[in-house]
C-alpha atoms as a PDB file:
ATOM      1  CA  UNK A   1      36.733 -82.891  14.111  1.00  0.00           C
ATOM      2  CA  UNK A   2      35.952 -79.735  15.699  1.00  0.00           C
ATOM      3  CA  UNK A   3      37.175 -76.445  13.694  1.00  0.00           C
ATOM      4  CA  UNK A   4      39.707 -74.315  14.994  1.00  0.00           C
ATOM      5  CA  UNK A   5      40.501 -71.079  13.724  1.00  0.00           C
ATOM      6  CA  UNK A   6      44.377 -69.798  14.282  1.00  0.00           C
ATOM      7  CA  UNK A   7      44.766 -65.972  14.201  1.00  0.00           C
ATOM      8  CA  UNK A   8      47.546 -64.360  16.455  1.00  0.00           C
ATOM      9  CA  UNK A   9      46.966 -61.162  18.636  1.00  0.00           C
ATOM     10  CA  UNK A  10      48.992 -59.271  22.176  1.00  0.00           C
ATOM     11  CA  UNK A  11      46.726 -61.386  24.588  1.00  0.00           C
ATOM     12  CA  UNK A  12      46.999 -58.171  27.280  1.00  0.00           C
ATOM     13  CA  UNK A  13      45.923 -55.980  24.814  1.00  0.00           C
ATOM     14  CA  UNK A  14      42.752 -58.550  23.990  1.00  0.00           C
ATOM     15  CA  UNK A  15      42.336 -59.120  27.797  1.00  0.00           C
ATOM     16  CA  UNK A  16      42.059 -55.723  28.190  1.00  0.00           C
ATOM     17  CA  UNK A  17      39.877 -54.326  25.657  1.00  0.00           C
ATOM     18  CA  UNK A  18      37.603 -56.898  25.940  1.00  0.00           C
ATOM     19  CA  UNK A  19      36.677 -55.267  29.473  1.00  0.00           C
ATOM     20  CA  UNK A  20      36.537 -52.063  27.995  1.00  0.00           C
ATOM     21  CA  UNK A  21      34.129 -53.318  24.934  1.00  0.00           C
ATOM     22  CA  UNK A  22      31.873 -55.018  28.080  1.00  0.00           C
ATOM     23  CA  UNK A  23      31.402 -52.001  29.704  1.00  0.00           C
ATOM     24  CA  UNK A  24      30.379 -50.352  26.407  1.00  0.00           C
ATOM     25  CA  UNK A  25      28.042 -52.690  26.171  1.00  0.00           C
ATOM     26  CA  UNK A  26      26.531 -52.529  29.276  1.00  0.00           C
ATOM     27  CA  UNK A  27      26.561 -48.662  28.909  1.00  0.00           C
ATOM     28  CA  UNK A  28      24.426 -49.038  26.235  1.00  0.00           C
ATOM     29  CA  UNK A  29      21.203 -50.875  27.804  1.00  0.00           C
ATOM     30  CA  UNK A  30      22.227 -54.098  26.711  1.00  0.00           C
ATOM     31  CA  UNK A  31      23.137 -57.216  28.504  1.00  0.00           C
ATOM     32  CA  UNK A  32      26.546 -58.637  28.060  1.00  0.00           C
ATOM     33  CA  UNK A  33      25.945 -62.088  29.407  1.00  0.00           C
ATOM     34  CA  UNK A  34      23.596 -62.995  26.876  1.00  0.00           C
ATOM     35  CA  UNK A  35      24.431 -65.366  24.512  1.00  0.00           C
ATOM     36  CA  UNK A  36      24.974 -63.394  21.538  1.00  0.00           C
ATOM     37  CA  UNK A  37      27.285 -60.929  23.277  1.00  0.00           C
ATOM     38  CA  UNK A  38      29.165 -63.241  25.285  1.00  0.00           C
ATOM     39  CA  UNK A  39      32.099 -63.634  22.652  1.00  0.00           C
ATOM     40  CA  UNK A  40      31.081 -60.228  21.138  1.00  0.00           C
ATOM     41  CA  UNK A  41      33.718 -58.244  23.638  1.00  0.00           C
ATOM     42  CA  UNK A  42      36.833 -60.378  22.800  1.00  0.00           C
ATOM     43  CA  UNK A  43      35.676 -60.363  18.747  1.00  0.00           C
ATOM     44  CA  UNK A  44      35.461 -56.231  18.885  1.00  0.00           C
ATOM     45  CA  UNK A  45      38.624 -56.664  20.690  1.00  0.00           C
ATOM     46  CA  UNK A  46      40.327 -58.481  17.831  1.00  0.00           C
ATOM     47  CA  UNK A  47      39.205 -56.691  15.088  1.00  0.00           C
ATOM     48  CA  UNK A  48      40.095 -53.525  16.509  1.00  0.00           C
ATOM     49  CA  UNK A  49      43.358 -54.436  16.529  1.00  0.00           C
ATOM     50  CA  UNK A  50      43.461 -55.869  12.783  1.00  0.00           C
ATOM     51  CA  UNK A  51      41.510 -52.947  11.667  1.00  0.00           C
ATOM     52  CA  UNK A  52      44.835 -50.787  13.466  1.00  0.00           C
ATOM     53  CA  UNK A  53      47.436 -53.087  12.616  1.00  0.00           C
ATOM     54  CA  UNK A  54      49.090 -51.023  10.651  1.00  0.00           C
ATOM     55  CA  UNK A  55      50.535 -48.919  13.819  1.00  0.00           C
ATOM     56  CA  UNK A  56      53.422 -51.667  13.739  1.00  0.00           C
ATOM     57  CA  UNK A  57      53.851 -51.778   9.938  1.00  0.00           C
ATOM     58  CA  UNK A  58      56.752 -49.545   7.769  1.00  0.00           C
ATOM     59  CA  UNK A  59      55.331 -48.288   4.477  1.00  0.00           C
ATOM     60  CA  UNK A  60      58.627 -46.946   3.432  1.00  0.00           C
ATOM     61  CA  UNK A  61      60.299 -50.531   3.992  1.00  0.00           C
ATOM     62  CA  UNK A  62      57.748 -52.127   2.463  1.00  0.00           C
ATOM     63  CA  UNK A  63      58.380 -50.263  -0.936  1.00  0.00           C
ATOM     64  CA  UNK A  64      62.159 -50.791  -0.011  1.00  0.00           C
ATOM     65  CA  UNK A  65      61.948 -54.244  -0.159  1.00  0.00           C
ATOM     66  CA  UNK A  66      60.879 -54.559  -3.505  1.00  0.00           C
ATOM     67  CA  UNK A  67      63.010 -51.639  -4.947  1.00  0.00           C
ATOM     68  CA  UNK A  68      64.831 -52.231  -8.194  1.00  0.00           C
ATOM     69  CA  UNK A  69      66.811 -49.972 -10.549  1.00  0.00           C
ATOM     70  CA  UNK A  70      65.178 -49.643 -14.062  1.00  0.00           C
ATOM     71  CA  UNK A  71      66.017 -46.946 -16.369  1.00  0.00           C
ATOM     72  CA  UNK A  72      62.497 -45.516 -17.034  1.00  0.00           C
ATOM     73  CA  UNK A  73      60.712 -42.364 -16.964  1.00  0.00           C
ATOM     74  CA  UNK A  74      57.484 -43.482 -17.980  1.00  0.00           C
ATOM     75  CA  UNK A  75      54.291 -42.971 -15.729  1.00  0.00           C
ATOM     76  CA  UNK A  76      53.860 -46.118 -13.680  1.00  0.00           C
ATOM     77  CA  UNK A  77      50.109 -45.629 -12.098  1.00  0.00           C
ATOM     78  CA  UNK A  78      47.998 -48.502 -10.234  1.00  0.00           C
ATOM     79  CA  UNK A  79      44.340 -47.294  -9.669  1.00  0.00           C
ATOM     80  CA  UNK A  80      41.048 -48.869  -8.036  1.00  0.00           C
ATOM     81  CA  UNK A  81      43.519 -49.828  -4.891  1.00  0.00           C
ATOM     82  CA  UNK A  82      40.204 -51.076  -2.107  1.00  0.00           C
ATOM     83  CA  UNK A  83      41.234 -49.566   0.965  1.00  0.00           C
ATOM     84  CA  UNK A  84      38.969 -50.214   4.471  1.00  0.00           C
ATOM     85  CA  UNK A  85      39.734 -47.435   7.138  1.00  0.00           C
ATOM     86  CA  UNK A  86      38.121 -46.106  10.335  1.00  0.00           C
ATOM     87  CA  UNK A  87      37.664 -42.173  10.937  1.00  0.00           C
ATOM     88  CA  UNK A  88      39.281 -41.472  14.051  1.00  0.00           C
ATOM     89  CA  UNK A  89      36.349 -39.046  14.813  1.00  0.00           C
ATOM     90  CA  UNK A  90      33.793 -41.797  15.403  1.00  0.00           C
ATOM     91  CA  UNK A  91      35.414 -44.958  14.760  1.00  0.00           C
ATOM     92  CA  UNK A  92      33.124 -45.463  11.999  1.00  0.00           C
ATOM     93  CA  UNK A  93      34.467 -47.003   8.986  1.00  0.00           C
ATOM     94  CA  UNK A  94      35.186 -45.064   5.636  1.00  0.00           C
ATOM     95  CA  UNK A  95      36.046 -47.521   2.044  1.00  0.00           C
ATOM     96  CA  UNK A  96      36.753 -46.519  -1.547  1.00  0.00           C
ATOM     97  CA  UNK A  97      39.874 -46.983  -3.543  1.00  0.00           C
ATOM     98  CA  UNK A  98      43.027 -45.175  -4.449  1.00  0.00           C
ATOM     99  CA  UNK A  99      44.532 -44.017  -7.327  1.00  0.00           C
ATOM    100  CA  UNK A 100      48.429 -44.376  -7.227  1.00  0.00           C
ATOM    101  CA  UNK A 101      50.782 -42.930  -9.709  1.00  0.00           C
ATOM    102  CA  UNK A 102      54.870 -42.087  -9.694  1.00  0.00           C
ATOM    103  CA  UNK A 103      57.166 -41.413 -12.928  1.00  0.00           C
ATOM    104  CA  UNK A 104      60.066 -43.075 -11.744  1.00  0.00           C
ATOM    105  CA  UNK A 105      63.397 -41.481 -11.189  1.00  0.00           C
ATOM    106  CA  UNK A 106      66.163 -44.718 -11.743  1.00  0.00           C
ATOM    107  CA  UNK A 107      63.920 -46.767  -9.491  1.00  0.00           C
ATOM    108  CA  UNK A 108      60.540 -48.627  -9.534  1.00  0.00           C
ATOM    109  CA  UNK A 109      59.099 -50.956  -6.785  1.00  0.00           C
ATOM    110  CA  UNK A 110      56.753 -54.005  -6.833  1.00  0.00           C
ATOM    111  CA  UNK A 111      53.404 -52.987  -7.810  1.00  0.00           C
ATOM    112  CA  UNK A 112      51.525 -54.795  -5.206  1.00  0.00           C
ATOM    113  CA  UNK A 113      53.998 -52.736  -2.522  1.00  0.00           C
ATOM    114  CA  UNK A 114      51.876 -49.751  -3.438  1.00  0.00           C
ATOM    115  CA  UNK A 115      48.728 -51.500  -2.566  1.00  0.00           C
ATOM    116  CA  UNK A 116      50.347 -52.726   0.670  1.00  0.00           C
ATOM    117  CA  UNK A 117      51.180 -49.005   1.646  1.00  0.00           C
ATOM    118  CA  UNK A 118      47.472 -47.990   0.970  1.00  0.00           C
ATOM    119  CA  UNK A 119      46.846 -50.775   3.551  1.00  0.00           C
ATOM    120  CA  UNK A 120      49.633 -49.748   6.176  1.00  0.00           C
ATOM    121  CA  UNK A 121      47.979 -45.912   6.629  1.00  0.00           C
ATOM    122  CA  UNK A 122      44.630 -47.059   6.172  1.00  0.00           C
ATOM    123  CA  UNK A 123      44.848 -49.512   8.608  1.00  0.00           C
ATOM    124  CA  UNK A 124      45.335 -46.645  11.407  1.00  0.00           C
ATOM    125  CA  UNK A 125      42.758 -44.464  13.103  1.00  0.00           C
ATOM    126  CA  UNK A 126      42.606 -41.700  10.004  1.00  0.00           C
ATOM    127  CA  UNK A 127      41.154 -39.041   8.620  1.00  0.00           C
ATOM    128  CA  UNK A 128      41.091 -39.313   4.310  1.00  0.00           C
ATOM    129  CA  UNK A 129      43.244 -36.081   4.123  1.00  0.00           C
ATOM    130  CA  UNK A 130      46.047 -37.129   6.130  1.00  0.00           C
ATOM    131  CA  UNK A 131      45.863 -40.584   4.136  1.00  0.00           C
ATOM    132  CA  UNK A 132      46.442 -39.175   1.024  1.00  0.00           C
ATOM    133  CA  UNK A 133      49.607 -37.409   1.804  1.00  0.00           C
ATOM    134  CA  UNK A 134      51.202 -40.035   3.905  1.00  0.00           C
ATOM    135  CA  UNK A 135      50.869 -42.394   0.527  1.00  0.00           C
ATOM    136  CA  UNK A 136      52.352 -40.073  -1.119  1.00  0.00           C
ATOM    137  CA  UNK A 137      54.812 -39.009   1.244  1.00  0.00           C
ATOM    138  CA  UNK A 138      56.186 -42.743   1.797  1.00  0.00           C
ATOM    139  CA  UNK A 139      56.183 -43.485  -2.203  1.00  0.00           C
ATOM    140  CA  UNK A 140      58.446 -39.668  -2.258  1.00  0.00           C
ATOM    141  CA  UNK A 141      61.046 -41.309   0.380  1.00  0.00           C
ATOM    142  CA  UNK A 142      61.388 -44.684  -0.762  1.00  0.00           C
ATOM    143  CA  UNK A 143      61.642 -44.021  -4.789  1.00  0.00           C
ATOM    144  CA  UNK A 144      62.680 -40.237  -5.018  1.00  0.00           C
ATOM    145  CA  UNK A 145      60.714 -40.412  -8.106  1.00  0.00           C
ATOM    146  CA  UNK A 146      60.153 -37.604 -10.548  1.00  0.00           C
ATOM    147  CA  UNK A 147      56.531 -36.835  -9.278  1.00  0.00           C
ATOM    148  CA  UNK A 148      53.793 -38.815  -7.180  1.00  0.00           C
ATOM    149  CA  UNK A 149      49.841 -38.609  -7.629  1.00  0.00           C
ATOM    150  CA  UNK A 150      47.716 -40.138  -5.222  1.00  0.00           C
ATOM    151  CA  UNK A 151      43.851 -39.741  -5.641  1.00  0.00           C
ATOM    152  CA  UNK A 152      41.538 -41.771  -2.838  1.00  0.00           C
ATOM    153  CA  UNK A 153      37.544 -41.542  -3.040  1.00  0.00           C
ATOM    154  CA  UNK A 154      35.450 -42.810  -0.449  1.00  0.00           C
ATOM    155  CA  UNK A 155      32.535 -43.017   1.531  1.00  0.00           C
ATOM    156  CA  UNK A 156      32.125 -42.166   5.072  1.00  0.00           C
ATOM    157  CA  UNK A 157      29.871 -44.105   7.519  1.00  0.00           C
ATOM    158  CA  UNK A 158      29.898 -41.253   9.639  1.00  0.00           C
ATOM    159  CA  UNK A 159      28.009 -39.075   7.141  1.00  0.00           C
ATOM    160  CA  UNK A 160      25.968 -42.099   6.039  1.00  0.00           C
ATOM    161  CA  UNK A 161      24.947 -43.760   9.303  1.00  0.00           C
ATOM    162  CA  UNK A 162      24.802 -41.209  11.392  1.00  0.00           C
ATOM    163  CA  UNK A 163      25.038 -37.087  11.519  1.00  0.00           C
ATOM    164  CA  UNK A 164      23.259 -35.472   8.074  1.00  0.00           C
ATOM    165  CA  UNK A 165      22.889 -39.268   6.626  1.00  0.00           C
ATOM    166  CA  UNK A 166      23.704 -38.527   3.185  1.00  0.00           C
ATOM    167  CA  UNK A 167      23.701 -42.112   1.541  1.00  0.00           C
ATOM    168  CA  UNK A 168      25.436 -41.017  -1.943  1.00  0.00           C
ATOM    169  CA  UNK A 169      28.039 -38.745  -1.240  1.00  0.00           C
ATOM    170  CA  UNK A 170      31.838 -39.295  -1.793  1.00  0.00           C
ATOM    171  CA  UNK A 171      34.472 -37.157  -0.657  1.00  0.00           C
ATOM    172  CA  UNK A 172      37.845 -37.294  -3.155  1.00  0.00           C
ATOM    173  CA  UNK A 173      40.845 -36.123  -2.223  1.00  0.00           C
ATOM    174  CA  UNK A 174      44.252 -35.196  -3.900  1.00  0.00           C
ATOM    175  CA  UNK A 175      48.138 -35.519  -3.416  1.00  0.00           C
ATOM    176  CA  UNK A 176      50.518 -34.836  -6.053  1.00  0.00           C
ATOM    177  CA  UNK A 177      54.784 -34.024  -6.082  1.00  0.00           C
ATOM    178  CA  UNK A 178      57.283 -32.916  -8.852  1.00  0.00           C
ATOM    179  CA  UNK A 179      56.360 -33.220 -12.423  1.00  0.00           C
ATOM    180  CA  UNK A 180      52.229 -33.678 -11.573  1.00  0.00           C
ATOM    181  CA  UNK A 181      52.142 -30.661  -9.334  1.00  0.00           C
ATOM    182  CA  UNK A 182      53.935 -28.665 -12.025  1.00  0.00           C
ATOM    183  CA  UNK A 183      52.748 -29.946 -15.058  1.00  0.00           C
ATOM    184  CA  UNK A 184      49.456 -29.909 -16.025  1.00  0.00           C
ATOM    185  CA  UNK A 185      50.010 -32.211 -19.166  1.00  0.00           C
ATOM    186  CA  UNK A 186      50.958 -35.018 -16.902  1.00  0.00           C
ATOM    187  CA  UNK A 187      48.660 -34.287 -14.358  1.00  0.00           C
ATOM    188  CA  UNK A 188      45.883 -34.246 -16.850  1.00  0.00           C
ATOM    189  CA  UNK A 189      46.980 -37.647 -18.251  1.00  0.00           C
ATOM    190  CA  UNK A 190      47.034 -39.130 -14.949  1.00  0.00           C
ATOM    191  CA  UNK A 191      42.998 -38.182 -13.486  1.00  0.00           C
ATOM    192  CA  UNK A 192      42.098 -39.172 -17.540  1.00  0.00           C
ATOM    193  CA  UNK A 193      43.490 -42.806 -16.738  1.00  0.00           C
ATOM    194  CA  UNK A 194      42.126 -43.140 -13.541  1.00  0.00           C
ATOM    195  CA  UNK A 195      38.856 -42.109 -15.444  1.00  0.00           C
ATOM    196  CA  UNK A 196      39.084 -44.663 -17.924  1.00  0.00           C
ATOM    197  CA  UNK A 197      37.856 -48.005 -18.446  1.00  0.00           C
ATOM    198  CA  UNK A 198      40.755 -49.770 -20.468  1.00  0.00           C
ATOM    199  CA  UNK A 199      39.095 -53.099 -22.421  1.00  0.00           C
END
């Protein structure tokens, strides 16, 4: 029995970018009718659009949907979130995690919704700046919360591959709302847990 593999993508968007990836190909001194590039434009095709997928996603309904009412003011912090994303100034990929944290102001949301937002911005065209405050911004509107922290380091394939090539550098960046912008107690308590290795 032959295997078939079922994945679902805008066939005129596929059709299309598949022409486009050809001619890339071409461009580059290589021929596009041999047979390992024969399937190559359609695959760059698809994973393009999974790697962007999350143009059509809602970060903000996402938390929504898993929003509860719980009287708690404790900080509520999920850390070591993988995220995958592509630099929009050389479609190169960039990967490292995120740091996630909110004290919650009458409402909470499902812990994996936070790493689902990571994955709706980071699956966009992006630079790591901009990621970090649209996290923040979407966990803000959805929960209201008392203060938001969002730390993301990562590694750039367009520093590593290409340009100065340096293989070991990471570039962090910060977000933070309400009681971790103006306190440093809790701000301190939240970059000492992401430091930590809990047993």
């Amino acid at each position: 029995m032959a295997y078939h593999k079922i994945e679902k993508y805008d066939e005129d968007v596929t059709e299309e970018m598949k022409a486009h990836y050809r001619r890339i190909i071409e461009l580059t001194g290589e021929d596009a009718s041999r047979e390992g590039l024969i399937k190559t434009p359609e695959r760059a095709a698809k994973a393009m659009q999974y790697n962007t997928q999350g143009y059509q996603q809602d970060a903000v309904a996402i938390l929504n949907s898993a929003r509860f009412r719980e009287d708690v003011s404790e900080m509520v912090l999920v850390k070591d979130i993988e995220l995958y994303s592509m630099c929009e100034h050389h479609l190169h990929p960039f990967y490292g995690k995120a740091h996630i944290a909110y004290i919650p102001n009458g409402y909470i949301t499902g812990l994996s919704k936070l790493a689902r937002v990571v994955d709706v911005y980071a699956r966009r065209l992006q630079v790591q700046e901009r990621l970090t405050t649209q996290i923040l911004s979407a966990v803000r509107e959805s929960l209201n919360p008392l203060g938001v922290a969002v730390v993301i380091e990562a590694k750039h394939l367009c520093m590593m591959m290409r340009g100065v090539q340096k293989q070991n550098s990471v570039t962090t960046t910060s977000a933070f709302s309400g009681e971790f912008l103006d306190n440093h107690v809790t701000r301190n308590e939240f970059l000492k847990l992401i430091g930590a290795h809990l047993s």
